[in-house]
N, C-alpha and C. Protein backbone atom coordinates (compact mmCIF):
# COMPACT_ATOMS: atom_id res chain seq x y z
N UNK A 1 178.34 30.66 -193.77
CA UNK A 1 177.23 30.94 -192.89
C UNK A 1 175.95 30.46 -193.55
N UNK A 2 175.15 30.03 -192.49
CA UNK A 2 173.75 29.51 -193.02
C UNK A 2 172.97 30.39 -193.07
N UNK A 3 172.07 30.86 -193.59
CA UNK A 3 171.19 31.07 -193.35
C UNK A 3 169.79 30.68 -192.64
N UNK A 4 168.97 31.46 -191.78
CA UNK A 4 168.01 30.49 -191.35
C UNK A 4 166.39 31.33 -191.13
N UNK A 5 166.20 31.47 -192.36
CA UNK A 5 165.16 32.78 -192.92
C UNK A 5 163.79 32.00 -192.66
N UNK A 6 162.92 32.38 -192.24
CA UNK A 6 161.48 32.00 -191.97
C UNK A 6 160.29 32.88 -192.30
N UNK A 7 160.95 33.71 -192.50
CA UNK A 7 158.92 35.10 -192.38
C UNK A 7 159.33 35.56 -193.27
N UNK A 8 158.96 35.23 -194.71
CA UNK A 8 159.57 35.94 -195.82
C UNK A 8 157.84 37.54 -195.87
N UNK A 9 157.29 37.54 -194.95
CA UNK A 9 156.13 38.59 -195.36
C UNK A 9 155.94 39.35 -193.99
N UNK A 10 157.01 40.29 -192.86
CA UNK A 10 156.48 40.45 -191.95
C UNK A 10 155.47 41.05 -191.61
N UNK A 11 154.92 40.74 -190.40
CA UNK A 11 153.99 42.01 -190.07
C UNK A 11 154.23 43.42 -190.08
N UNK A 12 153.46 44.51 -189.58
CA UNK A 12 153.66 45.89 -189.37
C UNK A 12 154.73 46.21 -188.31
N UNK A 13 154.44 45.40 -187.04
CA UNK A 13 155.73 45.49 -186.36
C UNK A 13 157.10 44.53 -186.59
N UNK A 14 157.08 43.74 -186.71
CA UNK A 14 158.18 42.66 -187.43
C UNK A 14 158.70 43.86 -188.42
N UNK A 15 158.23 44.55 -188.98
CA UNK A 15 158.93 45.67 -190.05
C UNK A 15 159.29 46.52 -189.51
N UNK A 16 158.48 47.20 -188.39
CA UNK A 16 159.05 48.21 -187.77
C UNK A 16 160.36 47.97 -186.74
N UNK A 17 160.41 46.90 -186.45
CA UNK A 17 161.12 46.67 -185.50
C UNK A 17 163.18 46.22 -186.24
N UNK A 18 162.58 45.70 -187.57
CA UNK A 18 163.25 45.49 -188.91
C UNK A 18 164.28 46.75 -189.17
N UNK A 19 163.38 47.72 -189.45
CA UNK A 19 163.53 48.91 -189.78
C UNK A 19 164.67 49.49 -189.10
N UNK A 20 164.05 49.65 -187.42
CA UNK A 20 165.03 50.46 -186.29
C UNK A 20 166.75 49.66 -186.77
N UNK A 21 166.25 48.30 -186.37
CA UNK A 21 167.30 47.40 -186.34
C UNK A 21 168.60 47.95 -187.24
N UNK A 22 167.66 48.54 -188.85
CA UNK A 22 169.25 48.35 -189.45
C UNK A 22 169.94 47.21 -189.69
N UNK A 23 171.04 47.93 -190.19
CA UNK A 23 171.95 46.52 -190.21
C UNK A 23 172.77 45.97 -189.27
N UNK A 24 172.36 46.32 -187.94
CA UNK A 24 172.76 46.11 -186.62
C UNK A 24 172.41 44.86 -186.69
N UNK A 25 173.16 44.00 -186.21
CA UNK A 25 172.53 42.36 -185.45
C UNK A 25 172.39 42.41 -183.71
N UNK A 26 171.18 41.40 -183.23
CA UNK A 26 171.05 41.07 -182.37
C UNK A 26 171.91 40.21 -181.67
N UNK A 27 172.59 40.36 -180.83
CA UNK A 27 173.60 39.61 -180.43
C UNK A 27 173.41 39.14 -178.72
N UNK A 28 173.42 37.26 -178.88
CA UNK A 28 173.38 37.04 -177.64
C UNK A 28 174.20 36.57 -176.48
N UNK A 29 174.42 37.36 -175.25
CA UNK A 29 175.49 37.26 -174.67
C UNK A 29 175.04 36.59 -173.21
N UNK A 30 175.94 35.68 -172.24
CA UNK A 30 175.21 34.94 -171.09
C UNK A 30 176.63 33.66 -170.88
N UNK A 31 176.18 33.31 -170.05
CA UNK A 31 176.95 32.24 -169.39
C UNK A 31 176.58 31.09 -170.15
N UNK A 32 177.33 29.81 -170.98
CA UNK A 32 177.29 28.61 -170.73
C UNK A 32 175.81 27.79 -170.68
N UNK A 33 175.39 27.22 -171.33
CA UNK A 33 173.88 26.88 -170.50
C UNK A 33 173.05 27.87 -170.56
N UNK A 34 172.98 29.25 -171.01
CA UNK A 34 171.81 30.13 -170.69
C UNK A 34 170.75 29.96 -171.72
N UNK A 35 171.07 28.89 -173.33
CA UNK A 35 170.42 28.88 -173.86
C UNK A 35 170.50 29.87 -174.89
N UNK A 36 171.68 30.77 -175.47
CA UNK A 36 171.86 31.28 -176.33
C UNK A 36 171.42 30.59 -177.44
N UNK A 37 172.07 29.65 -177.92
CA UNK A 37 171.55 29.36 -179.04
C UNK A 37 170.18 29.07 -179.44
N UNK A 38 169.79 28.27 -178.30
CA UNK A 38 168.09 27.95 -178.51
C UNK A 38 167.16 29.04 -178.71
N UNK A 39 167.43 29.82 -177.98
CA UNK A 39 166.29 31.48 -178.39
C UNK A 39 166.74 32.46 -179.00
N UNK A 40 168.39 32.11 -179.22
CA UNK A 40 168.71 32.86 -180.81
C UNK A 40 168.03 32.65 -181.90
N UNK A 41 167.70 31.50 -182.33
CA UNK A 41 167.40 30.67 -183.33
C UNK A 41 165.98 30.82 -183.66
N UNK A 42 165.48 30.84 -182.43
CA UNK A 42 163.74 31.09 -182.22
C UNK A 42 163.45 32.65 -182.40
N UNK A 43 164.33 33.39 -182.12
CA UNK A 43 164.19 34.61 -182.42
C UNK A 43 164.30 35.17 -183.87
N UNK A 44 165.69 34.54 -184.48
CA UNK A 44 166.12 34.61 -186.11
C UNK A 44 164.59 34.57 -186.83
N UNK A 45 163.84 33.21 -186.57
CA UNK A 45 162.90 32.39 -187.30
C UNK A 45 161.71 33.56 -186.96
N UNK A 46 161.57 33.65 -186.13
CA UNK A 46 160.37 35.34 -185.91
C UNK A 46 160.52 36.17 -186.79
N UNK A 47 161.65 36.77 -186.88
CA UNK A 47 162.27 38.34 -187.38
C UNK A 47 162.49 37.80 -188.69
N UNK A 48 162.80 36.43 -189.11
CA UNK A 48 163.22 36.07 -190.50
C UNK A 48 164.58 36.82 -190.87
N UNK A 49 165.23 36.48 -189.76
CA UNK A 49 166.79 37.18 -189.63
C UNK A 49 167.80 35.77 -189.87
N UNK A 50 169.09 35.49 -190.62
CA UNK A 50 169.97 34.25 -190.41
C UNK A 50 169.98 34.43 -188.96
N UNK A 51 170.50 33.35 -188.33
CA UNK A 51 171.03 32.96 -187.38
C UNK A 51 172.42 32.62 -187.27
N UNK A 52 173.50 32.78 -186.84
CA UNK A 52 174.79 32.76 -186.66
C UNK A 52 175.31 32.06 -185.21
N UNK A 53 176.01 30.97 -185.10
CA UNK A 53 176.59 30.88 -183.74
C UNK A 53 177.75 30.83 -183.74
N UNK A 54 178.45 31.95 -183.03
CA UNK A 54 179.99 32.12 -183.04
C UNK A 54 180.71 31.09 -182.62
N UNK A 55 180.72 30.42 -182.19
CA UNK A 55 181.52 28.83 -181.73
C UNK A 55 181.68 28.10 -183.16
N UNK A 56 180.28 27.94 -183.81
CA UNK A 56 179.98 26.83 -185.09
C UNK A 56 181.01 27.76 -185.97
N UNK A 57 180.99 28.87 -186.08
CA UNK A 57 182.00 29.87 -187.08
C UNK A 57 183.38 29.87 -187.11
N UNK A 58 183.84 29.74 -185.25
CA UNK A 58 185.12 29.22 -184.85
C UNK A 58 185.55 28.33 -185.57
N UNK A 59 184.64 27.20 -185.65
CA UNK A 59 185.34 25.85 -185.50
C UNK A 59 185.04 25.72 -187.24
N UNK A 60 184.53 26.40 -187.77
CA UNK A 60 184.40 26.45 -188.92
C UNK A 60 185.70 27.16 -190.22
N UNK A 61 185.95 27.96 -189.32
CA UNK A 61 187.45 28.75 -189.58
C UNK A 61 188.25 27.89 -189.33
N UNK A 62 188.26 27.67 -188.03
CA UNK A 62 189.87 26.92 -187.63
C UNK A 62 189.77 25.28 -188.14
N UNK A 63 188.60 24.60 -188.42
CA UNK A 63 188.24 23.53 -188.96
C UNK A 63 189.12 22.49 -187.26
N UNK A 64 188.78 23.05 -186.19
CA UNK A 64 188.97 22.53 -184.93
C UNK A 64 187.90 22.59 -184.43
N UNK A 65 187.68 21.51 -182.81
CA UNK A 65 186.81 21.99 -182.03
C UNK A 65 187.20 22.94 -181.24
N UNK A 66 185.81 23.42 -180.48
CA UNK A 66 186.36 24.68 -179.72
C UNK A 66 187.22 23.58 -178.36
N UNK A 67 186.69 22.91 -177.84
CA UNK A 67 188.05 21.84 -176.83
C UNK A 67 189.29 22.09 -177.29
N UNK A 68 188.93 21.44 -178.40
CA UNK A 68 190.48 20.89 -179.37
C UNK A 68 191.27 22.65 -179.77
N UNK A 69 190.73 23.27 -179.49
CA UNK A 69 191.44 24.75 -179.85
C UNK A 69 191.73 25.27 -178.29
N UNK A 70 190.76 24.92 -177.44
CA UNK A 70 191.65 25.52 -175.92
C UNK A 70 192.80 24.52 -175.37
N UNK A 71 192.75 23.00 -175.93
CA UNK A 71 193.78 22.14 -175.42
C UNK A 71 195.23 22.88 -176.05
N UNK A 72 194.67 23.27 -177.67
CA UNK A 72 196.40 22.88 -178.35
C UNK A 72 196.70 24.36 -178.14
N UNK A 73 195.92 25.32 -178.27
CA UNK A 73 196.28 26.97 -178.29
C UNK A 73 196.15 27.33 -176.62
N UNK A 74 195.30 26.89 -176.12
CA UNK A 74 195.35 28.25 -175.03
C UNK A 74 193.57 28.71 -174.70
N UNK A 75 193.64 29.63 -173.36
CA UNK A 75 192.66 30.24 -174.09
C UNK A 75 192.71 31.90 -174.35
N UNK A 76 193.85 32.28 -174.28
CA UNK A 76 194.49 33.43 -174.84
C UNK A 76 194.54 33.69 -176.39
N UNK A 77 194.80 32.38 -176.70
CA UNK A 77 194.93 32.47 -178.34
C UNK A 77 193.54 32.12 -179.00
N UNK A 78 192.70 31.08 -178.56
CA UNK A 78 191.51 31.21 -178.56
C UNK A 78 190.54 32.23 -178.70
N UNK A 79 190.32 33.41 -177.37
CA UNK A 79 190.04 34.50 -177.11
C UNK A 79 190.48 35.66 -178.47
N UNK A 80 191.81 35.48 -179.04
CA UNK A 80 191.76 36.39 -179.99
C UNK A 80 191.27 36.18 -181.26
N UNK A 81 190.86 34.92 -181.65
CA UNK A 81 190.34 34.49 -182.38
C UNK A 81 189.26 34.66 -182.63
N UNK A 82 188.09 34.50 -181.47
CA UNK A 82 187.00 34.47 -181.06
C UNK A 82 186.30 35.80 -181.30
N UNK A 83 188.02 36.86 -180.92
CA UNK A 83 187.27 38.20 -181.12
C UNK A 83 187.47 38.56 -182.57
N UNK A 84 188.30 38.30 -183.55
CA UNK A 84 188.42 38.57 -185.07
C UNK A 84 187.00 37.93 -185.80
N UNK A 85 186.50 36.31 -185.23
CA UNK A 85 185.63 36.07 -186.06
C UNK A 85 184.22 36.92 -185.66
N UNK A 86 184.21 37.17 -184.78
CA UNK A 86 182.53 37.69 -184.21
C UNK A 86 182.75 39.30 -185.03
N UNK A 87 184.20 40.18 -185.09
CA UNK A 87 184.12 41.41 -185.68
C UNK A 87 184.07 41.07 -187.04
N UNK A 88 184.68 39.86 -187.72
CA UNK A 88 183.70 39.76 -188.89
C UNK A 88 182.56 39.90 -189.57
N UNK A 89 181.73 38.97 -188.30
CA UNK A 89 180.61 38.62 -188.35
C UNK A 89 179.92 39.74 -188.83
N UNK A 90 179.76 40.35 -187.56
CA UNK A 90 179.41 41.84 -187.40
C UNK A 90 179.68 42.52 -188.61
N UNK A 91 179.84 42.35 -189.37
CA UNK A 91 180.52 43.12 -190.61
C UNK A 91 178.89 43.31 -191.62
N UNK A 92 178.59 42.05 -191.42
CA UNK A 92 177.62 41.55 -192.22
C UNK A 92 175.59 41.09 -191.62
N UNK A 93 175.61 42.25 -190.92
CA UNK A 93 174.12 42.19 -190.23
C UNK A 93 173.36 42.92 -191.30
N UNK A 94 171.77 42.74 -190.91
CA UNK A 94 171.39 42.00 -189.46
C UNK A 94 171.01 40.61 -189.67
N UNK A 95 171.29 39.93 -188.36
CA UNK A 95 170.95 38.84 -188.43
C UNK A 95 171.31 38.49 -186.78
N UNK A 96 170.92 37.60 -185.94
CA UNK A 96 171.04 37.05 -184.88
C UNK A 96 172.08 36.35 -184.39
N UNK A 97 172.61 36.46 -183.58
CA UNK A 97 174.11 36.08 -183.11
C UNK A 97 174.31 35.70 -182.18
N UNK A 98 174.50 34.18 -181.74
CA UNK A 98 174.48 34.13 -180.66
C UNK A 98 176.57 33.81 -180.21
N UNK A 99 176.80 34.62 -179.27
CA UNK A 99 178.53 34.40 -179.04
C UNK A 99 178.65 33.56 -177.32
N UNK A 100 179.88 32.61 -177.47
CA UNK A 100 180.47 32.01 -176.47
C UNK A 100 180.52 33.11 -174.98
N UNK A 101 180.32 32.17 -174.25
CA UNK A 101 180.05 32.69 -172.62
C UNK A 101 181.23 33.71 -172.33
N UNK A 102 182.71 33.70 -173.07
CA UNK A 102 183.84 34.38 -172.28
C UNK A 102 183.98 35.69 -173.84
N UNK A 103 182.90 35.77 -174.81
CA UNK A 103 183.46 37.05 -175.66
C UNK A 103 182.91 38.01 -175.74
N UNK A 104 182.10 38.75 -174.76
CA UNK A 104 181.68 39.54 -174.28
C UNK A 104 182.68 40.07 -172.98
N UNK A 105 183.37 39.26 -172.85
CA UNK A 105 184.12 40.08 -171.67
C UNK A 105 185.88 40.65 -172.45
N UNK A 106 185.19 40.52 -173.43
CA UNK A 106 186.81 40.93 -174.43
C UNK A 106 186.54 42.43 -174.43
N UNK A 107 187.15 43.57 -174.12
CA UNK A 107 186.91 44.89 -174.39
C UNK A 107 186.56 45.58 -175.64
N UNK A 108 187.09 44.74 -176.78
CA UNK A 108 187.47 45.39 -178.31
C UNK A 108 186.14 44.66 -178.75
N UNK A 109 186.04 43.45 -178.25
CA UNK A 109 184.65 42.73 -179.07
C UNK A 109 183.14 43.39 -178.27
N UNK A 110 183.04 43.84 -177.28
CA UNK A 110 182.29 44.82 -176.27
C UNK A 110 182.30 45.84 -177.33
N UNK A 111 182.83 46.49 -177.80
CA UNK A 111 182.73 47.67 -178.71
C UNK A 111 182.17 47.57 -179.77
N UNK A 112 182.71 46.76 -180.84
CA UNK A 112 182.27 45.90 -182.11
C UNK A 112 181.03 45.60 -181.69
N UNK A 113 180.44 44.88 -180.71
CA UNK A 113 178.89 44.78 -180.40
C UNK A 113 178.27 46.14 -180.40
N UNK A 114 179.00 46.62 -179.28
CA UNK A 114 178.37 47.80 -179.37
C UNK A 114 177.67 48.87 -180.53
N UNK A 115 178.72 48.72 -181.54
CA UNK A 115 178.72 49.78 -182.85
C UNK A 115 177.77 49.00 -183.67
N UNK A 116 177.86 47.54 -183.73
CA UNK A 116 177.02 47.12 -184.67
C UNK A 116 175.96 46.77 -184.31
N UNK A 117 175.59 46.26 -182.84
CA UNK A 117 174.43 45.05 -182.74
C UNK A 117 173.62 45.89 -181.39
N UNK A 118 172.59 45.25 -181.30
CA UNK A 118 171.75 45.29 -179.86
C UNK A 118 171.94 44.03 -179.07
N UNK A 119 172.91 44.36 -177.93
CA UNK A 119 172.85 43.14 -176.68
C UNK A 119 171.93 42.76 -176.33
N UNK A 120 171.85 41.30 -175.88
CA UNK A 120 170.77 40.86 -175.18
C UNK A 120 171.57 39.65 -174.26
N UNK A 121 171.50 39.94 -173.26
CA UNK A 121 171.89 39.20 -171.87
C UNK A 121 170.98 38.31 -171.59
N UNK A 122 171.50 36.93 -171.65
CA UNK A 122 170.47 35.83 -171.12
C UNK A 122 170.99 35.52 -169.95
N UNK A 123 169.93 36.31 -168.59
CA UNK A 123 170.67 36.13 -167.59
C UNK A 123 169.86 34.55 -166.22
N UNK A 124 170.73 33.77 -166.34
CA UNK A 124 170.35 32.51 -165.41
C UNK A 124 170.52 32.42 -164.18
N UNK A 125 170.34 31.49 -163.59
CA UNK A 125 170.81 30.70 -162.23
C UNK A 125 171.78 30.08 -161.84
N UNK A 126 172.36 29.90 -161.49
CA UNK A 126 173.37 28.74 -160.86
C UNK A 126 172.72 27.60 -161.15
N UNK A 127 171.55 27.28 -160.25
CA UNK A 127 171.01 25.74 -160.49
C UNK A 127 170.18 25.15 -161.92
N UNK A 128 170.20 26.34 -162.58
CA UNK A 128 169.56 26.04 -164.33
C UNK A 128 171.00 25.87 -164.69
N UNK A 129 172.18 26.47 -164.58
CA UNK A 129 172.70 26.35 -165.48
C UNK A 129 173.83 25.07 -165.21
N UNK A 130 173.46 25.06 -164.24
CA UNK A 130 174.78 23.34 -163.76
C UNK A 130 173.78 22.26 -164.69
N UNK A 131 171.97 22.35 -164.32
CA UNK A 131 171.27 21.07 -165.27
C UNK A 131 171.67 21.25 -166.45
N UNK A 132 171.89 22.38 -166.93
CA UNK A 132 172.10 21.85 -168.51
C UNK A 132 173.57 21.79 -169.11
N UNK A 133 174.67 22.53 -168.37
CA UNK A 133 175.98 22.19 -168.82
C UNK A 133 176.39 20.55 -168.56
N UNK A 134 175.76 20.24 -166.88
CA UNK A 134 176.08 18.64 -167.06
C UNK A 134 175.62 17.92 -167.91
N UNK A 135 175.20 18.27 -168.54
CA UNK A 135 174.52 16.89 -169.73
C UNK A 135 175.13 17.04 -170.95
N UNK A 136 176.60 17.81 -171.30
CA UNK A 136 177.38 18.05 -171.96
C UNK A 136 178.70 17.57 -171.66
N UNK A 137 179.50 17.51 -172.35
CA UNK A 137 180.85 17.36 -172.16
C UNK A 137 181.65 18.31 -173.13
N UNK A 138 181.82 19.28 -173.53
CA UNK A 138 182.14 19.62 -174.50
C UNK A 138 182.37 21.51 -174.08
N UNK A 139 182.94 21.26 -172.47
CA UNK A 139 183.21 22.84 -172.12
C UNK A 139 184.09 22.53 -171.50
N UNK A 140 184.99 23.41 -171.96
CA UNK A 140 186.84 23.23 -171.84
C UNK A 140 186.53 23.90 -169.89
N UNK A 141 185.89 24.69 -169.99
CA UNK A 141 186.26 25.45 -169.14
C UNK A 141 185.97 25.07 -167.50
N UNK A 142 185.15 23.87 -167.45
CA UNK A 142 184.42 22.67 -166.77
C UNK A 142 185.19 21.44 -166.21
N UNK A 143 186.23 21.63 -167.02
CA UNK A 143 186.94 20.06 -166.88
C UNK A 143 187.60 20.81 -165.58
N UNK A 144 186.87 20.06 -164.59
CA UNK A 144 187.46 20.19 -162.70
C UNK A 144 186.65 19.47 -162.01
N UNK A 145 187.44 19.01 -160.75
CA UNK A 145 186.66 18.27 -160.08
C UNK A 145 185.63 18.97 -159.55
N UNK A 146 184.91 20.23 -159.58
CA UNK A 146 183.99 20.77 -159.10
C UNK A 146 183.47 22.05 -159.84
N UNK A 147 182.56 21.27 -160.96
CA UNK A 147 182.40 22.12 -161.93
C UNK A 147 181.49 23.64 -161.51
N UNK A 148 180.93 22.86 -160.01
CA UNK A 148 179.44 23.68 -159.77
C UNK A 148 180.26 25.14 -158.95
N UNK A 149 181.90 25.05 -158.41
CA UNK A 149 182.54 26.13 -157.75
C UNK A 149 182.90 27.12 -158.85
N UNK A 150 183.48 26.72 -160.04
CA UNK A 150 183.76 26.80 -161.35
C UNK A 150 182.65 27.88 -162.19
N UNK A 151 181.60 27.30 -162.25
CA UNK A 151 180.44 28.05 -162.91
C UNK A 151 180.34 29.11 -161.90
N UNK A 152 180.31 29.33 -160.50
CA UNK A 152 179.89 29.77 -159.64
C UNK A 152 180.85 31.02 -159.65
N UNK A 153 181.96 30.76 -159.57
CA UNK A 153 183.26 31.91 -160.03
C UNK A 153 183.22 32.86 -161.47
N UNK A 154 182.66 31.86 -162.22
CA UNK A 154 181.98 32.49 -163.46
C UNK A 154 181.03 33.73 -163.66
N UNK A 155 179.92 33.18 -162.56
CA UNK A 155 179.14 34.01 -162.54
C UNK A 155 179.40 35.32 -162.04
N UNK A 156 180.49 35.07 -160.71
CA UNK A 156 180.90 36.16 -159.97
C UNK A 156 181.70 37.01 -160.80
N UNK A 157 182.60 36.67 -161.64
CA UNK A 157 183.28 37.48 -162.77
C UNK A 157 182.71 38.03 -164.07
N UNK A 158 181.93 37.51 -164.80
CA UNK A 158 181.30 37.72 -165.65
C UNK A 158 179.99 38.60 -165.78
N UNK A 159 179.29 38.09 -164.39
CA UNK A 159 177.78 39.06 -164.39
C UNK A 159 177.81 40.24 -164.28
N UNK A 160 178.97 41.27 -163.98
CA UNK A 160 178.94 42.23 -163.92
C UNK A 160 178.65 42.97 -165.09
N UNK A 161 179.94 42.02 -165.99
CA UNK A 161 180.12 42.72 -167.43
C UNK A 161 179.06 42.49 -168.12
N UNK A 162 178.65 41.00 -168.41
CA UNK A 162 176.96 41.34 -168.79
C UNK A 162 175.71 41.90 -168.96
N UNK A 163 175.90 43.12 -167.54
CA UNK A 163 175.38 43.62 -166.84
C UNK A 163 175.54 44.95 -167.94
N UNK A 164 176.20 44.83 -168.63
CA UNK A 164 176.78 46.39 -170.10
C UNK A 164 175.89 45.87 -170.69
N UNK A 165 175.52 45.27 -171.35
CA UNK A 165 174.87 44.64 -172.66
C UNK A 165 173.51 45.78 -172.33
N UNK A 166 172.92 46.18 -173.43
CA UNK A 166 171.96 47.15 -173.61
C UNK A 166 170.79 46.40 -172.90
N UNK A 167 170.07 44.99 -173.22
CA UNK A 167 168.89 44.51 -172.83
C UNK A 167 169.36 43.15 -171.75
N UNK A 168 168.80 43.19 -170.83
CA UNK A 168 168.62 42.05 -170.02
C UNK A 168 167.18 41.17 -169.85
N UNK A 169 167.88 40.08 -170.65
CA UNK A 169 166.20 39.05 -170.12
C UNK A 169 166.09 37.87 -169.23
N UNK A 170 166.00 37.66 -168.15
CA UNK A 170 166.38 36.40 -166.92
C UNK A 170 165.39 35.31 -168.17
N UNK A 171 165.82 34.28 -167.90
CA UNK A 171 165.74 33.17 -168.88
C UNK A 171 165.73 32.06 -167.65
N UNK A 172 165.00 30.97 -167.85
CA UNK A 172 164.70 29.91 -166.82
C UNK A 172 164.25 28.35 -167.63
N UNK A 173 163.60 28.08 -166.74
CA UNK A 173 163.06 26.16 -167.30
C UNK A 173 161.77 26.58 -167.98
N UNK A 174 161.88 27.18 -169.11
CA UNK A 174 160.48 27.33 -169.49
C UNK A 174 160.46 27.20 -171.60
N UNK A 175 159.19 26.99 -171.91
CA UNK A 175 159.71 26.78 -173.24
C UNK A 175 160.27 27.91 -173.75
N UNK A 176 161.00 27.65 -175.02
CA UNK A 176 162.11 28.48 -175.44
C UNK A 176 161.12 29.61 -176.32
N UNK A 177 159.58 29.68 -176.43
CA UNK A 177 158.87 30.32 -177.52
C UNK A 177 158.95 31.71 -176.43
N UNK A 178 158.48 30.99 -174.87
CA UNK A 178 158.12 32.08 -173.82
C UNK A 178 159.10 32.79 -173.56
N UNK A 179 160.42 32.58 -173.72
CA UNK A 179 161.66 33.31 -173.64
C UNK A 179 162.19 34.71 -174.87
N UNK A 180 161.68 33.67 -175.91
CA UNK A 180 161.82 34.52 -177.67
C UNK A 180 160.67 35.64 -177.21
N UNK A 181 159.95 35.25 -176.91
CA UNK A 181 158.57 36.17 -176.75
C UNK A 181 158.92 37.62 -175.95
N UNK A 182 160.10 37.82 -174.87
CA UNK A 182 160.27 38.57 -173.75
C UNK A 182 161.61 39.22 -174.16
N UNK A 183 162.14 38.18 -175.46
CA UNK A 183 163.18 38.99 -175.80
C UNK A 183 162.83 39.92 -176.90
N UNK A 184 161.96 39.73 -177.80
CA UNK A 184 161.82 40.13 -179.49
C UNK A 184 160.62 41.21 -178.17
N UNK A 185 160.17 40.96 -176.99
CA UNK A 185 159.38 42.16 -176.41
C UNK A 185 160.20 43.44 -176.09
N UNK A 186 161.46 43.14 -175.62
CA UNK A 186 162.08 44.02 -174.87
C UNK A 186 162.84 44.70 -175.99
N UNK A 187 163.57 44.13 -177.17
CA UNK A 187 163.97 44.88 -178.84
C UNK A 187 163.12 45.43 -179.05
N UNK A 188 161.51 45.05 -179.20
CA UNK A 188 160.62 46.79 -179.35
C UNK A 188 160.92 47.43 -178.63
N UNK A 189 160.63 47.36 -177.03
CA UNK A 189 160.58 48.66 -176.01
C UNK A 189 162.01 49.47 -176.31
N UNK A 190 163.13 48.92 -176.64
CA UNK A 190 164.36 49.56 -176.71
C UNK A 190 164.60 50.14 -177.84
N UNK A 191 163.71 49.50 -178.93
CA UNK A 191 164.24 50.27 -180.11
C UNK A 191 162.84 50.90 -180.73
N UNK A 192 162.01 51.35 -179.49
CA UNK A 192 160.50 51.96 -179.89
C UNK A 192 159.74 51.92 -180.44
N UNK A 193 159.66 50.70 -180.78
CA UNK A 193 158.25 49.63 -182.21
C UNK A 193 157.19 49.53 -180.98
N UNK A 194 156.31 50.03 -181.80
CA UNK A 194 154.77 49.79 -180.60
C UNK A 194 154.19 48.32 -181.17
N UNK A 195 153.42 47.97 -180.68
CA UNK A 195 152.80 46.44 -181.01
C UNK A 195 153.33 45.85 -180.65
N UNK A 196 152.66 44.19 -180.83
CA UNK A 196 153.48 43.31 -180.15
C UNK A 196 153.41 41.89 -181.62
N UNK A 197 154.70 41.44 -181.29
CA UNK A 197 154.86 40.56 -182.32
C UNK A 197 154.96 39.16 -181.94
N UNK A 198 153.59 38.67 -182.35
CA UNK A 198 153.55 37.29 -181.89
C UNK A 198 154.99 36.25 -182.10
N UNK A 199 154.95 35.24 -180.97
CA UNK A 199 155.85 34.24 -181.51
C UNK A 199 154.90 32.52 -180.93
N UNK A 200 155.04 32.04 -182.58
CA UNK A 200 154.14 31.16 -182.73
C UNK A 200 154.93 29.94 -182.32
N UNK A 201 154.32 28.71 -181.42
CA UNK A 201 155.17 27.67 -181.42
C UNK A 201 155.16 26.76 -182.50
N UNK A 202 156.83 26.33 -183.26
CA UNK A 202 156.54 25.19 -184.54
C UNK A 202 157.84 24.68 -184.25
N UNK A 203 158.23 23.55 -184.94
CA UNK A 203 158.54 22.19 -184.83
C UNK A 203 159.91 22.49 -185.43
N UNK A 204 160.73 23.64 -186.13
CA UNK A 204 161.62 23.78 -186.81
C UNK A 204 162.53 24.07 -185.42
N UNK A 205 162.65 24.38 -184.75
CA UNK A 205 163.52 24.74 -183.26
C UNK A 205 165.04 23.77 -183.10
N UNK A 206 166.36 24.43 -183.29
CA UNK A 206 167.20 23.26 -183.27
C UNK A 206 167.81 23.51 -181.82
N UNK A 207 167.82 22.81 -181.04
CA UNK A 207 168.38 22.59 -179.58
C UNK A 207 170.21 23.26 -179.97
């Protein structure tokens, strides 16, 4: 795991908010496209928390891609995988987490979040999230002649359970600082840090 530490001096709330946290991690949960990783990352670099992405960890373990692991395994065997490395993870907070669109709907890894981390639901659109999965190739779960019925079934199955995750933040076409900003807002209100903790725009941001 990388690390991806930025604010080695926080503020009063950046500490307080530190504090509540514990060794709980922030963990981000959403469909495909919602941009987990991008305002995980932007968030880590605020809080001066690592950043973690459960896919990069997958494929880091299994030294496969995540494709190349739903072609040859499944996504049954996948899925249990998915849920051993993220309860790892979790082992070792705090730090920011962002996990794959289908491991939040695992019951046992729902718990493991639960006990360790604060959810945060990046919740989208249909039409945000078809622009940015098409400009990918690299989602097992897509390969159909009609990816946009596909995502759409997704949403209908999945948003419910999302819908558990402790914090919900609707996420859209906007820069990724204004998003970090509404999420690291709503971790105070939930975990009762008064103030507000700026998030500055800079050039370190990895897509």
């Amino acid at each position: 795991m990388t690390p991806d530490v930025q604010t080695p001096f926080p503020d009063a709330s950046t500490a307080a908010l530190l504090e509540r946290l514990g060794a709980r991690s922030i963990v981000f949960v959403g469909l495909m496209g919602a941009g987990k990783t991008a305002i995980g990352r932007k968030v880590s670099q605020v809080l001066g928390l690592r950043f973690i992405d459960s896919d990069h960890e997958i494929e880091s373990v299994s030294r496969m891609t995540i494709p190349e692991l739903f072609e040859r395994y499944g996504e049954a065997e996948f899925r249990a995988l998915e849920q051993r490395v993220i309860g790892r993870v979790l082992e070792s907070g705090p730090q920011v987490l962002s996990t794959g669109g289908g491991a939040f709907m695992n019951a046992q890894t729902r718990s493991a979040i639960a006990a360790q981390g604060v959810s945060v639901w990046l919740r989208a659109d249909l039409d945000l999230l078809m622009e940015r999965v098409s400009k990918k190739q690299n989602r097992p779960l897509l390969q159909n002649a009609d990816p946009r019925a596909v995502l759409a079934k997704l949403m209908d199955e999945r948003y419910p359970v999302y819908g558990l995750a402790d914090l919900t933040v609707a996420t859209r076409d906007d820069r990724k600082e204004a998003i970090a900003s509404e999420v690291i807002e709503a971790l105070c209100s939930h975990l009762g840090v008064p103030g507000r903790i700026h998030v500055s725009e800079g050039s370190e941001d990895h897509e």
